[in-house]
C-alpha atoms as a PDB file:
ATOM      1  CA  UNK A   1      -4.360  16.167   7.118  1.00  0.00           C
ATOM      2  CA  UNK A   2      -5.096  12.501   7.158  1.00  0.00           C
ATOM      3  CA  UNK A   3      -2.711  10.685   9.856  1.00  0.00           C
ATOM      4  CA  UNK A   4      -2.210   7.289   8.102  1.00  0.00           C
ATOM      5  CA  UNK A   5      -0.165   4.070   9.862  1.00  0.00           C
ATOM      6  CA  UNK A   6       0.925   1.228   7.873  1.00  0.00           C
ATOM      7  CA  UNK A   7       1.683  -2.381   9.166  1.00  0.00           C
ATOM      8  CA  UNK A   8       2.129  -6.078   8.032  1.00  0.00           C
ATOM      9  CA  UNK A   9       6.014  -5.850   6.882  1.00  0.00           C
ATOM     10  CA  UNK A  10       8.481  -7.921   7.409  1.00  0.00           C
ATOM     11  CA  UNK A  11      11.378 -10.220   6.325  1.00  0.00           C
ATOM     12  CA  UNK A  12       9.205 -13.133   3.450  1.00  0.00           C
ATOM     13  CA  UNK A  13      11.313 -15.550   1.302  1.00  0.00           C
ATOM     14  CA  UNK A  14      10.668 -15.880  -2.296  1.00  0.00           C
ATOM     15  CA  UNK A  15       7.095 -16.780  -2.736  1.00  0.00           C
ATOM     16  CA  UNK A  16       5.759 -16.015  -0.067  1.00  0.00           C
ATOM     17  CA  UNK A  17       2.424 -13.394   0.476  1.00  0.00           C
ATOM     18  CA  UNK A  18       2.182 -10.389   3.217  1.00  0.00           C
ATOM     19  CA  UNK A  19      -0.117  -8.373   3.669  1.00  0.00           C
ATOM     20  CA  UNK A  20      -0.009  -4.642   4.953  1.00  0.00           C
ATOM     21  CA  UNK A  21      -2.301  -2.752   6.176  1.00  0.00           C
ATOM     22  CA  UNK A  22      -2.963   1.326   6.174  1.00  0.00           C
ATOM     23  CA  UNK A  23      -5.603   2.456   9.124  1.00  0.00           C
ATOM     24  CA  UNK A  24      -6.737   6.363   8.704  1.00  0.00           C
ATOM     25  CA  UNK A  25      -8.028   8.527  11.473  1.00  0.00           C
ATOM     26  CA  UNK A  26     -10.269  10.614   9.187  1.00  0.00           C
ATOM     27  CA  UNK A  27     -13.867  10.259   9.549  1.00  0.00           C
ATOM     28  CA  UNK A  28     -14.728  11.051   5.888  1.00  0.00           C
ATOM     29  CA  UNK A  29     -12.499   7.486   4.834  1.00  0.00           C
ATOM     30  CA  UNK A  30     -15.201   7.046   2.157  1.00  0.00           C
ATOM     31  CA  UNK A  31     -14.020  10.118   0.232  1.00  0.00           C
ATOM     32  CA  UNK A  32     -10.827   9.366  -0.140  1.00  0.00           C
ATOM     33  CA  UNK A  33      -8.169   7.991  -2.919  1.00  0.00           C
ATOM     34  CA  UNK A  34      -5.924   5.640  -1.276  1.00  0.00           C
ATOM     35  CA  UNK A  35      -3.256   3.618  -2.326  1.00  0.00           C
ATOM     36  CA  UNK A  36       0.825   2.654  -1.911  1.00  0.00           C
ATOM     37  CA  UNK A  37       3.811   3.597  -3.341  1.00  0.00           C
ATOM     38  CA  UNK A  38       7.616   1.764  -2.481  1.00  0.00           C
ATOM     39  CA  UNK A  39      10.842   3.090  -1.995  1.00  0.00           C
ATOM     40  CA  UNK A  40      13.878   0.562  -2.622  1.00  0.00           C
ATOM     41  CA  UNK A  41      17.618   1.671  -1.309  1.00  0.00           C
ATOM     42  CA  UNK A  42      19.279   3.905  -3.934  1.00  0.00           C
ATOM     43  CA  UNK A  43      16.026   4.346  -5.847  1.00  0.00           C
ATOM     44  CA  UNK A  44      13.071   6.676  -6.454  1.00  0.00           C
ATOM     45  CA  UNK A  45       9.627   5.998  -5.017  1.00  0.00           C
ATOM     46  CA  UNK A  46       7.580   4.280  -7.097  1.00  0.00           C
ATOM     47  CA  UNK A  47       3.847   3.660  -7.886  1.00  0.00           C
ATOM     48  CA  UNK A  48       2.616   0.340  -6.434  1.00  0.00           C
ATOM     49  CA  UNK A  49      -1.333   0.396  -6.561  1.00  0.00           C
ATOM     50  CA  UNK A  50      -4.363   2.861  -6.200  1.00  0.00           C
ATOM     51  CA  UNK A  51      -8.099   2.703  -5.445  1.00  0.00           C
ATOM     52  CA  UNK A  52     -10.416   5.355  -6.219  1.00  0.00           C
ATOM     53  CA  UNK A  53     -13.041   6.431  -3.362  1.00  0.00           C
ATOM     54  CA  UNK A  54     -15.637   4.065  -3.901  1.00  0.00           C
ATOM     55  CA  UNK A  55     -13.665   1.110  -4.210  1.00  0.00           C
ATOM     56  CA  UNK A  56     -14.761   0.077  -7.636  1.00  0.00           C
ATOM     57  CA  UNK A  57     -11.712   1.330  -9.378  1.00  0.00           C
ATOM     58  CA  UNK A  58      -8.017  -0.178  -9.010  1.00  0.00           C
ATOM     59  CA  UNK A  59      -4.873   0.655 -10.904  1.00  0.00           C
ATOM     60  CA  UNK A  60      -1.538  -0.983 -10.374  1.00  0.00           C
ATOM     61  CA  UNK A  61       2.274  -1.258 -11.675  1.00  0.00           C
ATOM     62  CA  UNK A  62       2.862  -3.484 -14.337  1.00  0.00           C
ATOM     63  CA  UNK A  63       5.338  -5.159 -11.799  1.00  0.00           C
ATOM     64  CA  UNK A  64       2.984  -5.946  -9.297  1.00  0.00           C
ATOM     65  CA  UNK A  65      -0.383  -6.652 -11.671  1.00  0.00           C
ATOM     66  CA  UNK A  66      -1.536 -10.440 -11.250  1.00  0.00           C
ATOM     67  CA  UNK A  67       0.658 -10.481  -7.485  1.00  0.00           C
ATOM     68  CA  UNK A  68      -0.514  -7.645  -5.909  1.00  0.00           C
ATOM     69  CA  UNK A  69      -4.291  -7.016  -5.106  1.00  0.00           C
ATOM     70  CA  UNK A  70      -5.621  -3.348  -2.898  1.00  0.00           C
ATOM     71  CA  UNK A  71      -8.694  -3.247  -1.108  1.00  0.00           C
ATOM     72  CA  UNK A  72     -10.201  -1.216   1.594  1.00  0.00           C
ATOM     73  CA  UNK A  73     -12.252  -1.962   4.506  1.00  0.00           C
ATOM     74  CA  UNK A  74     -14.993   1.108   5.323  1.00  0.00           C
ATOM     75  CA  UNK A  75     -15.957  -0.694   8.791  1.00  0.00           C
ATOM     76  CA  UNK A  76     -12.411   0.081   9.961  1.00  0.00           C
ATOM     77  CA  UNK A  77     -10.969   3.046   7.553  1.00  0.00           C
ATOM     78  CA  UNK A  78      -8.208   0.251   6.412  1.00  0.00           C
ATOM     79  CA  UNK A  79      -6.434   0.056   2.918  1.00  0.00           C
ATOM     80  CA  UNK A  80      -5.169  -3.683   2.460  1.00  0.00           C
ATOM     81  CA  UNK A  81      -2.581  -4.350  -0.046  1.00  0.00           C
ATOM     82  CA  UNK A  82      -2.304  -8.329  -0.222  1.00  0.00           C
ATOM     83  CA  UNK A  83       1.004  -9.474  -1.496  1.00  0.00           C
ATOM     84  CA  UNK A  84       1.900 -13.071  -3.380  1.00  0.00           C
ATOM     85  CA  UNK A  85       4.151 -14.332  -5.035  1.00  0.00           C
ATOM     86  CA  UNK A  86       6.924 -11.694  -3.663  1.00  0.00           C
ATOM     87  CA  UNK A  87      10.162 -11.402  -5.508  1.00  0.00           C
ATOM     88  CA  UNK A  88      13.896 -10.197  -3.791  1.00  0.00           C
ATOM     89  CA  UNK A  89      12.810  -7.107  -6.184  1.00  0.00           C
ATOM     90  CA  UNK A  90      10.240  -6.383  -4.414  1.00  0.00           C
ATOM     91  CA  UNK A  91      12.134  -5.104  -1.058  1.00  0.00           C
ATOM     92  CA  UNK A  92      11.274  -1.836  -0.139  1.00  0.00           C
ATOM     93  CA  UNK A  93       9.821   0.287   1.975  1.00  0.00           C
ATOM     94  CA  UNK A  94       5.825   0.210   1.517  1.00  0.00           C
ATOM     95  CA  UNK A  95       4.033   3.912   1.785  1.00  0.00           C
ATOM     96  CA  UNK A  96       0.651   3.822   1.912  1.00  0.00           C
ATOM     97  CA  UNK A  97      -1.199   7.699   1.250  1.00  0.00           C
ATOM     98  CA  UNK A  98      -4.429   9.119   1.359  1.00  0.00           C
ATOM     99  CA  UNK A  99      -6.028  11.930  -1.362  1.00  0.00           C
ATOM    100  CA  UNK A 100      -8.057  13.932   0.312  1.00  0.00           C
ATOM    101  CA  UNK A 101      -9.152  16.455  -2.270  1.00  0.00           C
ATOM    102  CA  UNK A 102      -6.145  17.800  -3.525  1.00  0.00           C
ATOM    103  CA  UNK A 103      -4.051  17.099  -0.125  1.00  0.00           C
ATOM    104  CA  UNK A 104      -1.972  14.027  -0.255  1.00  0.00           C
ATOM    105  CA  UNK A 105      -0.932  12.598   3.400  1.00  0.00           C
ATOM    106  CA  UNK A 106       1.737   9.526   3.604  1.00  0.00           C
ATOM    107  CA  UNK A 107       2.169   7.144   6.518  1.00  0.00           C
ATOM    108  CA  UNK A 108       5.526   6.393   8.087  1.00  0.00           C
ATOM    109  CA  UNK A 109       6.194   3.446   5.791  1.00  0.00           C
ATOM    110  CA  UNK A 110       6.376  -0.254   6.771  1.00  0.00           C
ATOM    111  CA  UNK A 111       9.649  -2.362   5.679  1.00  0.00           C
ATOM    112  CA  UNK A 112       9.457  -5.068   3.134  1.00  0.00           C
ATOM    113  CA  UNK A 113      12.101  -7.581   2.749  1.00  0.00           C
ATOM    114  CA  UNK A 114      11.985 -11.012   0.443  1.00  0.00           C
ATOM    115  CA  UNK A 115      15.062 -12.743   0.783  1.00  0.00           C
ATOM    116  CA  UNK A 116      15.908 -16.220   1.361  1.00  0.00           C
END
């Protein structure tokens, strides 16, 4: 399995970017599908943002499209998902995960919270 840790929460007020950050330990980074999914209180995870292997290929929420923007870093085996324009709907917790064939790993999950 892929051991994944997310950073880069925190408390934002309306408007306001973040950006998190998912570093992998696995040394074939290259091959894998990354991306994030959020978990509000009293709701279901959700789909935030993917990126295929090579990078090339993005797909995102309809919520987040035009805000949000996922990238990944080979040097360091880092997913990025840059966040603008937050919203208070937006709060969650961010899970970043890994696809590594047809094993999905999570990380621990990094607190997002846009309030004034």
């Amino acid at each position: 399995q892929v051991q994944l840790v997310e950073s880069g929460g925190g408390l934002v007020q309306p408007g306001g970017s973040l950006r998190l950050s998912c570093a992998t330990s696995g040394r074939t980074f290259r091959s894998y599908a990354m991306g994030w999914f959020r978990q509000a209180p009293g709701k279901e995870r959700e789909f935030v943002a993917a990126l295929n292997w090579s990078g090339d290929s993005t797909n995102y929420a309809d919520s987040v499209k035009g805000r949000f923007t996922i990238a990944r870093d080979g040097a360091v085996n880092t997913v990025y998902l840059q966040m603008n324009s937050l919203k208070p709907e937006d709060t969650a917790v961010y899970y970043c995960y890994a696809d590594a064939g047809t094993v999905r790993s999570w990380g621990q999950g990094t607190q997002v919270t846009v309030s004034s």
